[in-house]
C-alpha atoms as a PDB file:
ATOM      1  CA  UNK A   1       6.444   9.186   3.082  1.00  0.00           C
ATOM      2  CA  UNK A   2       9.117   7.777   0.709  1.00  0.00           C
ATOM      3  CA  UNK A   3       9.815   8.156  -2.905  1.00  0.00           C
ATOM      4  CA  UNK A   4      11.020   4.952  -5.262  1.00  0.00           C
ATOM      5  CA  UNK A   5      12.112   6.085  -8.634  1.00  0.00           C
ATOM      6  CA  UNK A   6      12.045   3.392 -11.174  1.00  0.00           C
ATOM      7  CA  UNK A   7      15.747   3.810 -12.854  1.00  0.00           C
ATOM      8  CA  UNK A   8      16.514   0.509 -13.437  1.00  0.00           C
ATOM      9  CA  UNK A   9      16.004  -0.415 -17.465  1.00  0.00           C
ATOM     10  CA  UNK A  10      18.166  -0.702 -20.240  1.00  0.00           C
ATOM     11  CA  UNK A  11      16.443   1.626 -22.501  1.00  0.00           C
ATOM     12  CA  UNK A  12      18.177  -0.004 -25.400  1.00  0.00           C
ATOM     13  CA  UNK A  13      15.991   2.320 -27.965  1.00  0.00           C
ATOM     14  CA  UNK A  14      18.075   4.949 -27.372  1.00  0.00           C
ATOM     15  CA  UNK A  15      21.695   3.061 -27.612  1.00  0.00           C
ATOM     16  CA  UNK A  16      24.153   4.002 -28.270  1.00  0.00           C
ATOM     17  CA  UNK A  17      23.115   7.053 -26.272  1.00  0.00           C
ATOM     18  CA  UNK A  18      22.378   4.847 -22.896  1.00  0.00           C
ATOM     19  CA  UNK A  19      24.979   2.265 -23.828  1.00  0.00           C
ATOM     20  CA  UNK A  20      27.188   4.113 -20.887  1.00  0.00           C
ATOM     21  CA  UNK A  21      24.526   6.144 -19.175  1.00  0.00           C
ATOM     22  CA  UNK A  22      21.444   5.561 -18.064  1.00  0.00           C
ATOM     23  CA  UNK A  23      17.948   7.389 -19.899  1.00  0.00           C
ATOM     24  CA  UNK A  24      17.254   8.944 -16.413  1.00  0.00           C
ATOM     25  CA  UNK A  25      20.434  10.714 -16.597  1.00  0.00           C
ATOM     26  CA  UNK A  26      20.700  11.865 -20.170  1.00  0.00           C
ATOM     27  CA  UNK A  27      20.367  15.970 -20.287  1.00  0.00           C
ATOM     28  CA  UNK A  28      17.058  17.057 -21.329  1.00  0.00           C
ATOM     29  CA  UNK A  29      17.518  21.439 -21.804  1.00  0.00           C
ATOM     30  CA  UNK A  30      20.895  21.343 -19.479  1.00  0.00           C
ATOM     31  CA  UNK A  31      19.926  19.038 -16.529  1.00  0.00           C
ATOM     32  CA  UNK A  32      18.948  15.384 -15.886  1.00  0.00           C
ATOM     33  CA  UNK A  33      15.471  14.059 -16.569  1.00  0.00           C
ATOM     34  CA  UNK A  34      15.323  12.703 -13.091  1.00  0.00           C
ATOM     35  CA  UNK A  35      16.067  16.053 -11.909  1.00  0.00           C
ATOM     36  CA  UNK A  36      12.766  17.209 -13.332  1.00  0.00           C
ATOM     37  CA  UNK A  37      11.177  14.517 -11.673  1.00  0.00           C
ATOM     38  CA  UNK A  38      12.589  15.468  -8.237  1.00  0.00           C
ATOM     39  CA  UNK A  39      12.486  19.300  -8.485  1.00  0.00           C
ATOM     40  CA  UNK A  40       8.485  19.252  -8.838  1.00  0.00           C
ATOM     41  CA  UNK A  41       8.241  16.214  -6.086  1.00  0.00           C
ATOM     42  CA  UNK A  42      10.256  17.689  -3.596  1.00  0.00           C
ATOM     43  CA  UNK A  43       7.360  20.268  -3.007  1.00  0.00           C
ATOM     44  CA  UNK A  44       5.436  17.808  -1.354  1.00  0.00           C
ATOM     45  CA  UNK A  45       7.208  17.875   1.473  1.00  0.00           C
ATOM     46  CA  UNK A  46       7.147  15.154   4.464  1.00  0.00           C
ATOM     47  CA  UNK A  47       9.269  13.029   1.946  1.00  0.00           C
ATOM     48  CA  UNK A  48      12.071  11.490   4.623  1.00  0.00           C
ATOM     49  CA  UNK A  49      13.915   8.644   1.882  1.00  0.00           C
ATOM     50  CA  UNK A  50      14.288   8.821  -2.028  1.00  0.00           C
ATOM     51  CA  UNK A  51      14.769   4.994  -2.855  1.00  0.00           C
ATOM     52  CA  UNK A  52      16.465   4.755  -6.603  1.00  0.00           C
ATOM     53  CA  UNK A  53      16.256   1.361  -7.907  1.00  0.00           C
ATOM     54  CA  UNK A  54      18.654   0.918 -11.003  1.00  0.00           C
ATOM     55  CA  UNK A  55      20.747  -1.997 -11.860  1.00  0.00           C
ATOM     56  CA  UNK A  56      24.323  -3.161 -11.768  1.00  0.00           C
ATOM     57  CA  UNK A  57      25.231  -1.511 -14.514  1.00  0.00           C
ATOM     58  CA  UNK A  58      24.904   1.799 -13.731  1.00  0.00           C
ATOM     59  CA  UNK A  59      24.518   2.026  -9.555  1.00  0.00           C
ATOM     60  CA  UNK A  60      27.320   3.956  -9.370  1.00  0.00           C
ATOM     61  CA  UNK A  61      25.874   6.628 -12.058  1.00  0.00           C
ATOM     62  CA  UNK A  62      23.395   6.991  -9.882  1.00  0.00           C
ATOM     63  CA  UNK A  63      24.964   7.186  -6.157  1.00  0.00           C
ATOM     64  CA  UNK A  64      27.184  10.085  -7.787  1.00  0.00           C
ATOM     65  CA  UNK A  65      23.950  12.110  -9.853  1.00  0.00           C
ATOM     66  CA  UNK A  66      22.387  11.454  -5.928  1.00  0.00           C
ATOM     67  CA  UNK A  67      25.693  12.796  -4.176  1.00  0.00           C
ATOM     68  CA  UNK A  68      25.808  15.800  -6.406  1.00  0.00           C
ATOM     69  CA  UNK A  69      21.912  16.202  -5.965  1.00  0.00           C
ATOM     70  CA  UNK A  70      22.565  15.982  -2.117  1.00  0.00           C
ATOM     71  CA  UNK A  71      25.346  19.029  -1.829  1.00  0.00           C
ATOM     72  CA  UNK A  72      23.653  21.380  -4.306  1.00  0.00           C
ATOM     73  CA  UNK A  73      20.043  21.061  -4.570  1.00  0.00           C
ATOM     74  CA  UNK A  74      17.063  20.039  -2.151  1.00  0.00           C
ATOM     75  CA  UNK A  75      18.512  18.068   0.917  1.00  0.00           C
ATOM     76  CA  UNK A  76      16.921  14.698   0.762  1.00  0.00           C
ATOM     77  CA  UNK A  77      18.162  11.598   1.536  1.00  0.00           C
ATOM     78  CA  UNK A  78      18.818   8.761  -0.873  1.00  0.00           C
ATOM     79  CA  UNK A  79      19.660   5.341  -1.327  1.00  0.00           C
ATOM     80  CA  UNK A  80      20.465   3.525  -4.052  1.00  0.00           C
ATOM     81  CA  UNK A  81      19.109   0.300  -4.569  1.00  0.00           C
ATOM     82  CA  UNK A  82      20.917  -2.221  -7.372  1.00  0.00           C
ATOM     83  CA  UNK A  83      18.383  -4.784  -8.182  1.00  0.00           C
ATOM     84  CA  UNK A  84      21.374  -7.166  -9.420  1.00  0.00           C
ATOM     85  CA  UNK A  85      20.325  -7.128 -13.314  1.00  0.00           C
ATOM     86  CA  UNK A  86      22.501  -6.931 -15.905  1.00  0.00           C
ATOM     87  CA  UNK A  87      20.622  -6.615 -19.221  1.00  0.00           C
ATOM     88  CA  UNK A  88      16.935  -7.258 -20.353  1.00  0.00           C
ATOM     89  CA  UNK A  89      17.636 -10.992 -20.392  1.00  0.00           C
ATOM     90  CA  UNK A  90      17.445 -10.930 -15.951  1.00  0.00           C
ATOM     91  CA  UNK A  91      15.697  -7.664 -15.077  1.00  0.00           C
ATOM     92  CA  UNK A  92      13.170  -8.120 -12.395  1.00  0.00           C
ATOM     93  CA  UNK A  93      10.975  -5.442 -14.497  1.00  0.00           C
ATOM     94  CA  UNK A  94       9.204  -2.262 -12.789  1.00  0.00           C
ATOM     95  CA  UNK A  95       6.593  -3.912 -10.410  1.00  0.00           C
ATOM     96  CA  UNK A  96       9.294  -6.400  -9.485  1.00  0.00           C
ATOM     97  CA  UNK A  97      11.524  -3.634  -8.801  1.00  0.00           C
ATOM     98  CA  UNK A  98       9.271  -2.148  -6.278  1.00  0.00           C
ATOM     99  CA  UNK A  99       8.863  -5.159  -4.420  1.00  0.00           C
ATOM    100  CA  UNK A 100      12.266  -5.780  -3.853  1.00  0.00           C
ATOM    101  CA  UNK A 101      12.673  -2.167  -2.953  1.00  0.00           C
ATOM    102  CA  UNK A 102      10.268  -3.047  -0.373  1.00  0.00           C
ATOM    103  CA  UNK A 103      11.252  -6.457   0.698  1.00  0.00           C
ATOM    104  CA  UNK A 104      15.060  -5.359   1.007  1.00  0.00           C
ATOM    105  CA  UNK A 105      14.967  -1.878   2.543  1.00  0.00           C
ATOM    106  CA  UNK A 106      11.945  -2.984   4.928  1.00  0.00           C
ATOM    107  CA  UNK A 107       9.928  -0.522   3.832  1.00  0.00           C
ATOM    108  CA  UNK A 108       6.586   0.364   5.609  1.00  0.00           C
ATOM    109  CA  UNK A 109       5.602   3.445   4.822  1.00  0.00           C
ATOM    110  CA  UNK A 110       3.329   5.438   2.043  1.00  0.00           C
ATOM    111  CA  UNK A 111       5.248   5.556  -1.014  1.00  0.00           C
ATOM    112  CA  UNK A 112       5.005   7.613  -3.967  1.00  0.00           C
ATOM    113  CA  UNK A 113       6.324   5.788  -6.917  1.00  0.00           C
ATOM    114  CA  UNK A 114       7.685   7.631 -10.475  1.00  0.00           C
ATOM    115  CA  UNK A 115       9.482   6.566 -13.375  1.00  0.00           C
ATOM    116  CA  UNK A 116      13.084   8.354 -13.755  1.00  0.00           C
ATOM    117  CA  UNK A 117      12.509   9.571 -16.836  1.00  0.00           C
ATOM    118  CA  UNK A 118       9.416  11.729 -16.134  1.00  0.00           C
ATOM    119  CA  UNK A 119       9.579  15.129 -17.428  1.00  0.00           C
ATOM    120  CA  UNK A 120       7.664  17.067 -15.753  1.00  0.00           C
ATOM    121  CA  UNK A 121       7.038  21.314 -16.430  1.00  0.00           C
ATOM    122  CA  UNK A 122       5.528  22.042 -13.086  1.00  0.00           C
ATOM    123  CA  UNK A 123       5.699  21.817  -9.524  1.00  0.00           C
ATOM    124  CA  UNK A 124       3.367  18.731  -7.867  1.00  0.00           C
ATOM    125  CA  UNK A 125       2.611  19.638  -4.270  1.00  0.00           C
ATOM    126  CA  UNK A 126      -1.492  18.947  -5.306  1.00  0.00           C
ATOM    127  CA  UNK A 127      -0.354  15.442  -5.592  1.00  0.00           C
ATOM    128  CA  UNK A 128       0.742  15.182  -1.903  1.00  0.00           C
ATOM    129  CA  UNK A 129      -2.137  17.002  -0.755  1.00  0.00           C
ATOM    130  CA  UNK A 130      -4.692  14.903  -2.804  1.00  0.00           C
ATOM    131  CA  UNK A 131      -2.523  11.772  -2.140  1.00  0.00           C
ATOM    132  CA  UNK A 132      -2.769  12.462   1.629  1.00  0.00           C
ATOM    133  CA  UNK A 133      -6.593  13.549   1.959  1.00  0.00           C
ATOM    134  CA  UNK A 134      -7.514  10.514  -0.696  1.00  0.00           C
ATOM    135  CA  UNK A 135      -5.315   7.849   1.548  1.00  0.00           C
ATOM    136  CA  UNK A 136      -5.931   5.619  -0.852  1.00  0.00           C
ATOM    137  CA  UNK A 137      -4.130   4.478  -4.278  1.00  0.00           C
ATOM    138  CA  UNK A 138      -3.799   7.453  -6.967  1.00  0.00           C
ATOM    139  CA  UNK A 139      -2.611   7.186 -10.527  1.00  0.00           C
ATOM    140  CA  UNK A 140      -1.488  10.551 -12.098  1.00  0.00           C
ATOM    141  CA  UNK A 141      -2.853  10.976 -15.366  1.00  0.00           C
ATOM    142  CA  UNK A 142      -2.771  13.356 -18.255  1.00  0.00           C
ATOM    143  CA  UNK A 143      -4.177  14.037 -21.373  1.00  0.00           C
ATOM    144  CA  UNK A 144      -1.816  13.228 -24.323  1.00  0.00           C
ATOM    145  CA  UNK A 145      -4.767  14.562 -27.199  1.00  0.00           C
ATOM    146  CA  UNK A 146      -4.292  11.972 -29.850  1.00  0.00           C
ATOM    147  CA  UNK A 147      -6.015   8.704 -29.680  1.00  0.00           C
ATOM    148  CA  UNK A 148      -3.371   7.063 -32.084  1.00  0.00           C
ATOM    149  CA  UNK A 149      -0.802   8.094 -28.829  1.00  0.00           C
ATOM    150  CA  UNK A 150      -2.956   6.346 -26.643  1.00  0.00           C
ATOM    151  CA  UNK A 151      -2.500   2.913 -27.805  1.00  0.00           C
ATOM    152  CA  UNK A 152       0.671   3.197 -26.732  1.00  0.00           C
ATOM    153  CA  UNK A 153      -0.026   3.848 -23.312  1.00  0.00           C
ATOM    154  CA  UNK A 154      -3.225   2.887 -21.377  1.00  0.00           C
ATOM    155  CA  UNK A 155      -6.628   3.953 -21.523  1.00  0.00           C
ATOM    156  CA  UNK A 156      -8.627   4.568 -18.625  1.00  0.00           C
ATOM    157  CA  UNK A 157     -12.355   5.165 -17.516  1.00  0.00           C
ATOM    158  CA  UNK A 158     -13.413   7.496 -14.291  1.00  0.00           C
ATOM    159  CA  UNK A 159     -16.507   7.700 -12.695  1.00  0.00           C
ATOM    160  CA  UNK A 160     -17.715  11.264 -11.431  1.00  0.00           C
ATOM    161  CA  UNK A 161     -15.510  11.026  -7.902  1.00  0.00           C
ATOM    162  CA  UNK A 162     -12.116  10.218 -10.440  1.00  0.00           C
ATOM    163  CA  UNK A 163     -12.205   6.616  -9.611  1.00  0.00           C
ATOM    164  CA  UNK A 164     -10.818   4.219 -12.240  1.00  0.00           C
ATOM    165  CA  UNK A 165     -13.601   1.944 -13.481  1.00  0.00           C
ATOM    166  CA  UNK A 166     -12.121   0.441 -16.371  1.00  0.00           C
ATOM    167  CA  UNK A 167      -7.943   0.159 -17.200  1.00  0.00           C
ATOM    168  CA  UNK A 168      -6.539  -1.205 -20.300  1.00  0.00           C
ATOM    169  CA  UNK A 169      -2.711  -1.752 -20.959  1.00  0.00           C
ATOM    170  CA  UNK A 170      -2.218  -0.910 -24.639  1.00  0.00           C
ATOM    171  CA  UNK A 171      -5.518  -0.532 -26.576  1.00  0.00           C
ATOM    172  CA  UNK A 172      -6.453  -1.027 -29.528  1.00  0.00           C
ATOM    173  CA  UNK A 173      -9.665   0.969 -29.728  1.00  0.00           C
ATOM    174  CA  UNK A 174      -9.183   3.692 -27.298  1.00  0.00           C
ATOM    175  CA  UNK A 175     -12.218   5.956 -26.248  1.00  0.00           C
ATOM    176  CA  UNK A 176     -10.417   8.863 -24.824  1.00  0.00           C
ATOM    177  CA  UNK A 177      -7.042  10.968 -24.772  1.00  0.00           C
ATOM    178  CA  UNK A 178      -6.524  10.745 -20.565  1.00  0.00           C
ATOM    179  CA  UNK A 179      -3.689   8.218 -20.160  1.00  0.00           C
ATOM    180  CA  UNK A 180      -2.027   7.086 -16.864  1.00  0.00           C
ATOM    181  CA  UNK A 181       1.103   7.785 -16.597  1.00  0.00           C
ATOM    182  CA  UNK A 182       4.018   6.340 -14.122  1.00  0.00           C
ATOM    183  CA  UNK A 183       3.705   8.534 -11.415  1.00  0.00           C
ATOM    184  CA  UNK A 184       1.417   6.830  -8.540  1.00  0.00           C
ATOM    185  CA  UNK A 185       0.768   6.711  -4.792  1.00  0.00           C
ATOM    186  CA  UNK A 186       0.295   3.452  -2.609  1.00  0.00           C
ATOM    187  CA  UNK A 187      -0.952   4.259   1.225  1.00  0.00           C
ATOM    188  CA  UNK A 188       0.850   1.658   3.246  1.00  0.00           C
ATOM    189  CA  UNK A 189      -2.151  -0.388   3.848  1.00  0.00           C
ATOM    190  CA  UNK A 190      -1.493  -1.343  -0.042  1.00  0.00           C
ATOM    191  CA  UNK A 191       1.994  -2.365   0.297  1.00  0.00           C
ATOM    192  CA  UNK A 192       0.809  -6.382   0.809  1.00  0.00           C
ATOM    193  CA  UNK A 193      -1.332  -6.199  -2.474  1.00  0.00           C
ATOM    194  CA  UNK A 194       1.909  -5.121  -4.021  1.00  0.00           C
ATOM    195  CA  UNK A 195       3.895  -8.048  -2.822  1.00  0.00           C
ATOM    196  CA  UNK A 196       0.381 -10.268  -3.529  1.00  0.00           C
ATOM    197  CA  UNK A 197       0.780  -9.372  -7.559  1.00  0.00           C
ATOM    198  CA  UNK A 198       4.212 -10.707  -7.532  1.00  0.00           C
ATOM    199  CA  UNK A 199       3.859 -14.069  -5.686  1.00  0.00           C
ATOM    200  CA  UNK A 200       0.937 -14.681  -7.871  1.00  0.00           C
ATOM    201  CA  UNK A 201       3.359 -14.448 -10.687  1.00  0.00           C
ATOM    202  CA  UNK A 202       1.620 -11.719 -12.362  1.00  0.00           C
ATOM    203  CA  UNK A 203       3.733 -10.183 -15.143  1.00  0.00           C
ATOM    204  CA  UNK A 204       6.235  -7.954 -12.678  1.00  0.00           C
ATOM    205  CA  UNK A 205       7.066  -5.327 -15.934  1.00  0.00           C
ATOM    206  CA  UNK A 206       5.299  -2.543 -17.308  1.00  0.00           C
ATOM    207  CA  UNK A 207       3.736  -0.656 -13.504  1.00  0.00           C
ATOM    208  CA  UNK A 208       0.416   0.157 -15.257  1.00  0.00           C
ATOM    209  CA  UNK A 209      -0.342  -3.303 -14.885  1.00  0.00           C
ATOM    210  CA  UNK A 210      -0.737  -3.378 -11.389  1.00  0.00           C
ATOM    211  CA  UNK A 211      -3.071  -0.345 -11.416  1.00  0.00           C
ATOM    212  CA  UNK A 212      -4.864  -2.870 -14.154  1.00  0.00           C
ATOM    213  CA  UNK A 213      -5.229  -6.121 -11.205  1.00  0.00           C
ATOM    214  CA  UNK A 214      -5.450  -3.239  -8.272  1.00  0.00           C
ATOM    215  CA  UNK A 215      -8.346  -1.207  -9.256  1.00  0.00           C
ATOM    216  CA  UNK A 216     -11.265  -4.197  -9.253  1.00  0.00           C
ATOM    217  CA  UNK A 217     -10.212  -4.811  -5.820  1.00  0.00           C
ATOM    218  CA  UNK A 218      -9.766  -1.501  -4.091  1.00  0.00           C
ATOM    219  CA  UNK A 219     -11.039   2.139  -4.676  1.00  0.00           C
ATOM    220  CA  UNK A 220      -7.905   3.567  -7.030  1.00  0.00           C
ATOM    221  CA  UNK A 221      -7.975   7.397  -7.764  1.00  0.00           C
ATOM    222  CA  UNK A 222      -6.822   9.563 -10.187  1.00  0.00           C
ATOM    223  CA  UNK A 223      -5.054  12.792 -10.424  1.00  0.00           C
ATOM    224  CA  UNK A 224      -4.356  15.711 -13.113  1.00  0.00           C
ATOM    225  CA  UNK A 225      -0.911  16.493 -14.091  1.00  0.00           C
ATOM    226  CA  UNK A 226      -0.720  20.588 -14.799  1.00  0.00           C
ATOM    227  CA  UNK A 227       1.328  21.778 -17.253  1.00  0.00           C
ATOM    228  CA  UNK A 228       3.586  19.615 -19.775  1.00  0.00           C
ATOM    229  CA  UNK A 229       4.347  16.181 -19.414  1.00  0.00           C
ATOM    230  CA  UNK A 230       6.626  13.773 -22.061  1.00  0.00           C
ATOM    231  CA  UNK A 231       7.354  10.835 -22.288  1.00  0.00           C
ATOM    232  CA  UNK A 232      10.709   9.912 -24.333  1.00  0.00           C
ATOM    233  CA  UNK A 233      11.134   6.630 -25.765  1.00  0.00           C
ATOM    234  CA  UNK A 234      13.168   7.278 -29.106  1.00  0.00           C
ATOM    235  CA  UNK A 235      15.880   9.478 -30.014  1.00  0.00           C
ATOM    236  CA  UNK A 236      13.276  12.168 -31.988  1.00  0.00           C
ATOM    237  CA  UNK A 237      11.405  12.360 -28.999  1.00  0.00           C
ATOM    238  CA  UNK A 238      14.188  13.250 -26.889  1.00  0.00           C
ATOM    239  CA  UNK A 239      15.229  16.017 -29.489  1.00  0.00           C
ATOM    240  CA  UNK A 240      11.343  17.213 -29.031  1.00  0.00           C
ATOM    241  CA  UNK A 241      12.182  17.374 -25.653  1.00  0.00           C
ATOM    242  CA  UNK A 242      15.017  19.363 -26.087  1.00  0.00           C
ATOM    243  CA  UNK A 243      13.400  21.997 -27.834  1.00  0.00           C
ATOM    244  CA  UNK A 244      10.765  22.279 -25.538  1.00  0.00           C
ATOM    245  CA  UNK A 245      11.773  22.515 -21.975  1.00  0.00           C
ATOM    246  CA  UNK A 246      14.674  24.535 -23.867  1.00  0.00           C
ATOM    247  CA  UNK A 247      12.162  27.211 -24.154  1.00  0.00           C
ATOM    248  CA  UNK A 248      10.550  26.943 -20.785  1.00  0.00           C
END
């Protein structure tokens, strides 16, 4: 199984703070947020290549946080992918980014695929295990409790088995509190439906969207996230943060 961590926007709502380093790097309670994301994957075990696809900007952030990661945490093996971007005005956006993750490292395995800036408060083993005995696609999701927080996400419908039946990118009149969130799982027999939204020239940003054009055509399942997860997309938010995994 392999791991490709989306690390490759600008996050230019938080400049000047990620006007020299990259959100997935910024210290949330003493360490990276993409450490958070890797110290409750790791768990799953089986995991034989961490693909992190940033851009040209800040590669060389990253092959140095992966370096240091290396030598004094969990011994995984990395590569850093630059997706040749160089500001919002040329980025290939998170869907595109997968694809050329996929195209370029010749990639033909399962893959679990997370945003970098993730925070999550627990370990995720269940997610390998459900992943695994699902084999099929699997959107984490989690339950944010405000329907006003929801519009800024995705709302979703389940049937009784946890399979999506209805996916909406932004509502406006949201039903319910359970949002997806960027953490997912594609078996391998998925990978050409990947590469299928692209060429169609389906918009290649925002990776909800594909669970939006994926779901009507195959089974796509959904799993639980225990304990806390945030999302930061403003400089209060990553304050909140602060404060909270602080006291965790």
């Amino acid at each position: 199984m392999k791991i490709i961590i989306l690390a490759a926007g600008y996050a230019t709502r938080l400049y000047p703070l990620t006007l020299t380093q990259p959100k997935p790097l910024l210290p949330v309670a003493g360490k990276p947020m993409i450490d958070y994301v890797l110290d409750n994957l790791a768990p799953i075990g089986g995991i034989d290549r961490i693909y992190v696809v940033t851009n040209a900007k800040f590669a060389d952030h990253f092959q140095k946080w992966a370096t240091d990661y290396h030598a004094h945490k969990a011994q995984l093996n990395f590569t850093i992918v630059n997706d040749r971007s160089t500001d919002d005005s040329n980025k290939l956006g998170a869907i595109g980014d997968i694809c050329y993750v996929l195209k370029t490292q010749n990639v033909t395995d399962d893959i679990i695929v997370v945003a970098g800036d993730n925070l999550f408060s627990d370990k995720l083993p269940d997610f390998g295990r459900f992943c695994r005995e699902k084999n099929a696609p699997v959107l984490a999701v989690y339950d944010v409790g405000d329907l006003e927080q929801i519009k800024k996400y995705n709302a979703i419908t389940l049937d009784g088995d946890g399979r999506i039946t209805f996916f909406e990118e932004k509502p406006k009149n949201p039903a319910s509190t359970l949002t997806g969130i960027a953490l997912y799982y594609y078996p391998k027999s998925t990978l050409p439906l990947i590469e299928q939204y692209v060429a169609e020239g389906n918009n290649p940003d925002q990776p909800g969207r594909l669970i939006q054009w994926l779901y009507p055509r195959v089974p796509v399942y959904t799993w639980r996230v225990p304990g806390l997860w945030y999302d930061i997309g403003s400089k209060e938010t990553l304050e909140e943060a602060n404060r909270i995994f602080a006291k965790r």
